[in-house]
N, C-alpha and C. Protein backbone atom coordinates (compact mmCIF):
# COMPACT_ATOMS: atom_id res chain seq x y z
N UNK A 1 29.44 7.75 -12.91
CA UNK A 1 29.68 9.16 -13.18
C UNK A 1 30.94 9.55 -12.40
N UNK A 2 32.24 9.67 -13.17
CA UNK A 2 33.26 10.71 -12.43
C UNK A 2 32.57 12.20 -11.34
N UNK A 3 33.55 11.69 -10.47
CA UNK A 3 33.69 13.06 -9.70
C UNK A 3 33.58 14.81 -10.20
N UNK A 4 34.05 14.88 -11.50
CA UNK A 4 34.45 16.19 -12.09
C UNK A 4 32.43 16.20 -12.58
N UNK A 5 32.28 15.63 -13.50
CA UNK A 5 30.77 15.39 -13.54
C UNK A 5 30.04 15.53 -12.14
N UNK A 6 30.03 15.09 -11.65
CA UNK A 6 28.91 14.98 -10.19
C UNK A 6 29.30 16.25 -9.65
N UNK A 7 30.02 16.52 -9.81
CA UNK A 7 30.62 18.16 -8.90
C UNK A 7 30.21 19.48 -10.27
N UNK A 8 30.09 19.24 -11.09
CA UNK A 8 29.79 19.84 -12.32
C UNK A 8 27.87 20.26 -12.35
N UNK A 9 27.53 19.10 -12.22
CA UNK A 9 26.08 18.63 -11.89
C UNK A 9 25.52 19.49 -10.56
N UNK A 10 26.08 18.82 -9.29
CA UNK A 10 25.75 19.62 -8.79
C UNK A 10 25.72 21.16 -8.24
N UNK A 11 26.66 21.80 -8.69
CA UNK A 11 27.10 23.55 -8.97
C UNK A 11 25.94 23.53 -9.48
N UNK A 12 25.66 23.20 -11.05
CA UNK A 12 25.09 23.76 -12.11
C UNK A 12 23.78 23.73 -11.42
N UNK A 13 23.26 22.24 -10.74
CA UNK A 13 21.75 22.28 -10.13
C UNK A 13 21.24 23.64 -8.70
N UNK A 14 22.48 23.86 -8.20
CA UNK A 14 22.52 24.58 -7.21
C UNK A 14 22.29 26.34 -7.33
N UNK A 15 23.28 26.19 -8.45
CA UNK A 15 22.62 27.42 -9.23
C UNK A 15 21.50 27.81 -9.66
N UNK A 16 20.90 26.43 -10.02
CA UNK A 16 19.12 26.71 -10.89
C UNK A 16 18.49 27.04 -9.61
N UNK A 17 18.97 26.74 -8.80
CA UNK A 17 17.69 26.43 -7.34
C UNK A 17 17.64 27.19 -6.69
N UNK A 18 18.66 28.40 -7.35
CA UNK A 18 18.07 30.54 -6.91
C UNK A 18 17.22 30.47 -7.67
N UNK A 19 16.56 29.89 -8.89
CA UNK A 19 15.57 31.01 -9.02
C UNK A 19 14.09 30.27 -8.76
N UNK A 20 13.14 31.09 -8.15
CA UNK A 20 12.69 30.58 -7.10
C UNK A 20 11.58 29.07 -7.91
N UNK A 21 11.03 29.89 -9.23
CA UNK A 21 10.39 28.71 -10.15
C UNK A 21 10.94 28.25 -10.10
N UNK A 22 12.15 27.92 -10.71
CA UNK A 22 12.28 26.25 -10.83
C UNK A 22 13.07 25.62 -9.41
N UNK A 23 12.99 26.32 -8.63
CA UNK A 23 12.75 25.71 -7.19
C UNK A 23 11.81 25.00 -6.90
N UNK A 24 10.85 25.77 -6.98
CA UNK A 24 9.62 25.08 -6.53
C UNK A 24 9.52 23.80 -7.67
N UNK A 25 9.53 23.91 -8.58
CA UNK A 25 9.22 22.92 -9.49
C UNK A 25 9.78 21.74 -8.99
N UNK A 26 11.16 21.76 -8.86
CA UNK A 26 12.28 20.85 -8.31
C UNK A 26 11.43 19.91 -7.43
N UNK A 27 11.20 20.24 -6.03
CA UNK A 27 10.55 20.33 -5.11
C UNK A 27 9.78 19.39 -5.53
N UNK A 28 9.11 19.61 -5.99
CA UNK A 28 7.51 19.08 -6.41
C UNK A 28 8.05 17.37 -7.19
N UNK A 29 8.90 17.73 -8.06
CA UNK A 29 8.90 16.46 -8.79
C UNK A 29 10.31 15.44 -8.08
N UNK A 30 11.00 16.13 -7.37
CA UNK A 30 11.80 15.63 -6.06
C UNK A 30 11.36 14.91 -5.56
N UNK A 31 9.68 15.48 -4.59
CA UNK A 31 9.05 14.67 -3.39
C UNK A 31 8.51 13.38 -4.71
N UNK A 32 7.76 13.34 -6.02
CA UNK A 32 7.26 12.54 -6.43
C UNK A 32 8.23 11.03 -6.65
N UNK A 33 9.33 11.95 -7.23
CA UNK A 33 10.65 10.61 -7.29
C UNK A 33 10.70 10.48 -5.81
N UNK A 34 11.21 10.77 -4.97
CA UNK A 34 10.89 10.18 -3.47
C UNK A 34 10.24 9.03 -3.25
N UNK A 35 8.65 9.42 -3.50
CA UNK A 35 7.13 8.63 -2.89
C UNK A 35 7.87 7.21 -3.76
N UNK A 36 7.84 7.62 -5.41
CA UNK A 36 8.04 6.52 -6.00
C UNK A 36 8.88 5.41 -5.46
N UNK A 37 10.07 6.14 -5.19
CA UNK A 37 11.36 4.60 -4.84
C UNK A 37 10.72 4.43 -3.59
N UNK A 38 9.86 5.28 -2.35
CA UNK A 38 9.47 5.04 -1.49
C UNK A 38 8.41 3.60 -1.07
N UNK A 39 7.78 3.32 -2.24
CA UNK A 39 6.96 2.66 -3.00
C UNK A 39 7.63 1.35 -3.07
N UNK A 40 8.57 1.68 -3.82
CA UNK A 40 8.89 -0.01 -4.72
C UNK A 40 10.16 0.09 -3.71
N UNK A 41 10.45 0.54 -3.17
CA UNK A 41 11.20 -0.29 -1.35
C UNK A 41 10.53 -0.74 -1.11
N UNK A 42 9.30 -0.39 -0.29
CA UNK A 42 8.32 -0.96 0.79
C UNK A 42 7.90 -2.11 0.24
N UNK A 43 7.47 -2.07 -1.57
CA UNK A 43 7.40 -3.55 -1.64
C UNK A 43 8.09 -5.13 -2.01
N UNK A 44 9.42 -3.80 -2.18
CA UNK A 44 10.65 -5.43 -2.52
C UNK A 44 10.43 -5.80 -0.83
N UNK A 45 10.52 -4.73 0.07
CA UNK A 45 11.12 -5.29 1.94
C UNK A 45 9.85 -6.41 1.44
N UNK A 46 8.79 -5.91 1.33
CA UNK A 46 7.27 -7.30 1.56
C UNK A 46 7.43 -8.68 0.52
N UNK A 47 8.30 -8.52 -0.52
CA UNK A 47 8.67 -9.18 -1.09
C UNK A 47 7.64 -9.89 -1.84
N UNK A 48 7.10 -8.67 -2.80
CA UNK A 48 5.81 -8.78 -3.87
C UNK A 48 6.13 -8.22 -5.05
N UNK A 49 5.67 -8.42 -5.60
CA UNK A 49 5.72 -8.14 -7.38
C UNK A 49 4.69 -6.99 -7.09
N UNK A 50 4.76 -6.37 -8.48
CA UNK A 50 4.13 -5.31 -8.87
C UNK A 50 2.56 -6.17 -9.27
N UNK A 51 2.58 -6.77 -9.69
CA UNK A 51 1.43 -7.65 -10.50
C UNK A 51 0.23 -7.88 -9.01
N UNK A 52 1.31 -8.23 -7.90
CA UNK A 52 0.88 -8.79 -6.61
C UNK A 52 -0.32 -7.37 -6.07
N UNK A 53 0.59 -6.30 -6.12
CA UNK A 53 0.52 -5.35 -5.07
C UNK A 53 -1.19 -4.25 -6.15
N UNK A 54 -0.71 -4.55 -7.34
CA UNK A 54 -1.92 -4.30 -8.24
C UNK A 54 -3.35 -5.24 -8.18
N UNK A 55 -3.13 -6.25 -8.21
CA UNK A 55 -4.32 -7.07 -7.49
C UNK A 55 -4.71 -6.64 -6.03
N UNK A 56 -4.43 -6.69 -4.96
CA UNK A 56 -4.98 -5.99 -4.04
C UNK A 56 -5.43 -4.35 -3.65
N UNK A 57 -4.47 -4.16 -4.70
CA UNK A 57 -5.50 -2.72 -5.12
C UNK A 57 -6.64 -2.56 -5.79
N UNK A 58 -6.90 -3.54 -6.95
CA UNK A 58 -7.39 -3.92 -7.85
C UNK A 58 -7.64 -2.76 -8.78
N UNK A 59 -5.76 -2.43 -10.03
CA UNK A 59 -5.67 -1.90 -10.73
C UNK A 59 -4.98 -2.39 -11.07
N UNK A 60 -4.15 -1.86 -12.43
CA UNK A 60 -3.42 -2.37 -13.33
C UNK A 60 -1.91 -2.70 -12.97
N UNK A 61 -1.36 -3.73 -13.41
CA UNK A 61 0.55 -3.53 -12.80
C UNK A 61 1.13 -2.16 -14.04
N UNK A 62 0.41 -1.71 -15.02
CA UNK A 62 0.77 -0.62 -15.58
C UNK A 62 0.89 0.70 -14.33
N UNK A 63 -0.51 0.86 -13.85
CA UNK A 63 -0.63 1.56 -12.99
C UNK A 63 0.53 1.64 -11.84
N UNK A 64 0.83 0.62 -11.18
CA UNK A 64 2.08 0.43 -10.23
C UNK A 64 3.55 0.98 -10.79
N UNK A 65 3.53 0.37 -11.68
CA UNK A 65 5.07 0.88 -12.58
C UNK A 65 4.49 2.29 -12.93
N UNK A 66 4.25 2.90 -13.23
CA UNK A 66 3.84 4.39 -13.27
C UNK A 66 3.94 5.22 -12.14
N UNK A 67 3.43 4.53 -11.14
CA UNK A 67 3.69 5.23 -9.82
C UNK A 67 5.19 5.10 -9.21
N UNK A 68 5.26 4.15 -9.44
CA UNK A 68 6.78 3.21 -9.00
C UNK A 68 7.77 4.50 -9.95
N UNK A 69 7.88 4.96 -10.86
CA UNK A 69 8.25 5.12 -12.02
C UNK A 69 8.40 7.07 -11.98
N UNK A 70 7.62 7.40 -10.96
CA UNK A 70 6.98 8.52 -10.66
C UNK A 70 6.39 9.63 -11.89
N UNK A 71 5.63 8.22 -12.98
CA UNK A 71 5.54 8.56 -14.05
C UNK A 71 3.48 8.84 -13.75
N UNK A 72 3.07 8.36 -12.78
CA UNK A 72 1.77 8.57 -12.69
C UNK A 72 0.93 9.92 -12.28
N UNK A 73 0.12 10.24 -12.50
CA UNK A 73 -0.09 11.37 -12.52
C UNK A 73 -1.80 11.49 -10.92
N UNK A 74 -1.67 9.82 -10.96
CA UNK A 74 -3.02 9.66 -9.32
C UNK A 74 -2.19 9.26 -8.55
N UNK A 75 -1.15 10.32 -7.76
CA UNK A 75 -0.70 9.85 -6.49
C UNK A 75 -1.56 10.61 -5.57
N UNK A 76 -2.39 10.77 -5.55
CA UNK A 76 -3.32 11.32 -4.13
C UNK A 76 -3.60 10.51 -2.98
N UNK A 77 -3.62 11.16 -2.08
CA UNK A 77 -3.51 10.83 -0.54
C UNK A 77 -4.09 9.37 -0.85
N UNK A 78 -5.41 9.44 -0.55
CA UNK A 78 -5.98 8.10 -0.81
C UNK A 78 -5.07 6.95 -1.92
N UNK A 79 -4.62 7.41 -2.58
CA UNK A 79 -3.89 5.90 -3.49
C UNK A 79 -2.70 5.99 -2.31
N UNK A 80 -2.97 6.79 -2.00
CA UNK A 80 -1.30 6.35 -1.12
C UNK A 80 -1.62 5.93 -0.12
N UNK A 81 -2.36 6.20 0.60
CA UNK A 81 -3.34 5.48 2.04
C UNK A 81 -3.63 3.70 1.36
N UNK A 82 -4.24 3.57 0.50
CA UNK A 82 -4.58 2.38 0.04
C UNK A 82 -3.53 1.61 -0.23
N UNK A 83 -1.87 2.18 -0.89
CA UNK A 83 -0.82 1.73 -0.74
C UNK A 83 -0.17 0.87 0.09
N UNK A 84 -0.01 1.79 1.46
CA UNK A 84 0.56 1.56 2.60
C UNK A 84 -0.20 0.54 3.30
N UNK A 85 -1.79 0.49 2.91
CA UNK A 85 -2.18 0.02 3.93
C UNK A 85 -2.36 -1.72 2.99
N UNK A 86 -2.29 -1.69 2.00
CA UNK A 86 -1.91 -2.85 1.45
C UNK A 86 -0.66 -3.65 1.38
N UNK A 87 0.39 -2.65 1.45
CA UNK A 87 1.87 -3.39 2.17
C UNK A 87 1.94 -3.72 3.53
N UNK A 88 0.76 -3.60 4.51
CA UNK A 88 1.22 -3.42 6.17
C UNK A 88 1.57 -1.99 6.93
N UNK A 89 1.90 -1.23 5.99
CA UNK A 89 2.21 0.00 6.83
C UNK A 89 1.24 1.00 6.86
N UNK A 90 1.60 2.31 7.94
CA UNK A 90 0.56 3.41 7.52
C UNK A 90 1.05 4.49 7.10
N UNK A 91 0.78 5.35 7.09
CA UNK A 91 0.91 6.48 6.54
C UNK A 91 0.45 7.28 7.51
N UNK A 92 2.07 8.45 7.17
CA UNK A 92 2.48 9.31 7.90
C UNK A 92 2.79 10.90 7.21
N UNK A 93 2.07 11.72 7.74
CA UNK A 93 2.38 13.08 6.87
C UNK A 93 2.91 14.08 7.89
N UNK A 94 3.98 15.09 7.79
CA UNK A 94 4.27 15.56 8.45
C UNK A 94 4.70 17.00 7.47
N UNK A 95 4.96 18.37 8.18
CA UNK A 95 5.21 19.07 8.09
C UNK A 95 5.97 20.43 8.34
N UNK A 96 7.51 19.69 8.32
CA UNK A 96 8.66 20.07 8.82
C UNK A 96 8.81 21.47 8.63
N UNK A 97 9.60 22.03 9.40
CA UNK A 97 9.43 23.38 10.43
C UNK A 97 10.77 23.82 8.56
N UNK A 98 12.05 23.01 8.15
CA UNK A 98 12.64 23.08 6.93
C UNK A 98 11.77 23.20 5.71
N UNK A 99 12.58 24.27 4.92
CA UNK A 99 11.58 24.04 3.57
C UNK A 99 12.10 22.63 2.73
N UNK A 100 11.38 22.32 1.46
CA UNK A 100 11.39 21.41 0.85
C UNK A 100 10.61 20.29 1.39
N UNK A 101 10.58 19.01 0.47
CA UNK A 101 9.91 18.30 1.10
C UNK A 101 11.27 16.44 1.39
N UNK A 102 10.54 15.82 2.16
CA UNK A 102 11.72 14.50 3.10
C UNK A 102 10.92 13.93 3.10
N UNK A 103 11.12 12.69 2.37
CA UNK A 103 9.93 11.11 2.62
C UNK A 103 10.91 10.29 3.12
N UNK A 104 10.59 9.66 4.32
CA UNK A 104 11.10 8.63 5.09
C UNK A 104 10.44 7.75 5.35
């Protein structure tokens, strides 16, 4: 994407994000694309397949690519607790003093 585009893009997004709906909306499906790539990092670093990381969950690799995909609609705490704790890591929730939401 040229510069004139990306600078085009973002005006135009910056503008939407006065009004306060589709702020919030933003927000919401922001943090989900987040979790997602948050996701399928943690498991290229472990260096597993989707197929892998679905067997120890014991659900579908549809299911993974959906989440991965931030196309799933069961990201609740618990799938995400069961996530992390199936890659090695834990899970961390926090609730920054900034609005919006930051997955690290």
């Amino acid at each position: 994407m040229n510069k004139t585009k990306l600078n085009t893009f973002e005006s135009h997004l910056k503008s939407k994000l006065r009004d306060k709906r589709f702020a919030d909306g933003y927000t919401v499906e922001k943090a989900k694309v987040d979790i997602a790539h948050k996701i399928a990092e943690l498991r290229h670093e472990k260096k597993i397949s989707q197929v892998v990381l679905a067997k120890r969950l014991k659900v579908s690799q549809q299911f993974i690519s959906q989440l991965e995909s931030a196309e799933g609609q069961n990201m609740t705490l618990e799938t995400l607790s069961r996530i992390a704790d199936s890659l090695g890591f834990g899970l961390k929730i926090t609730f920054p003093k900034e609005p919006g939401v930051v997955v690290a």
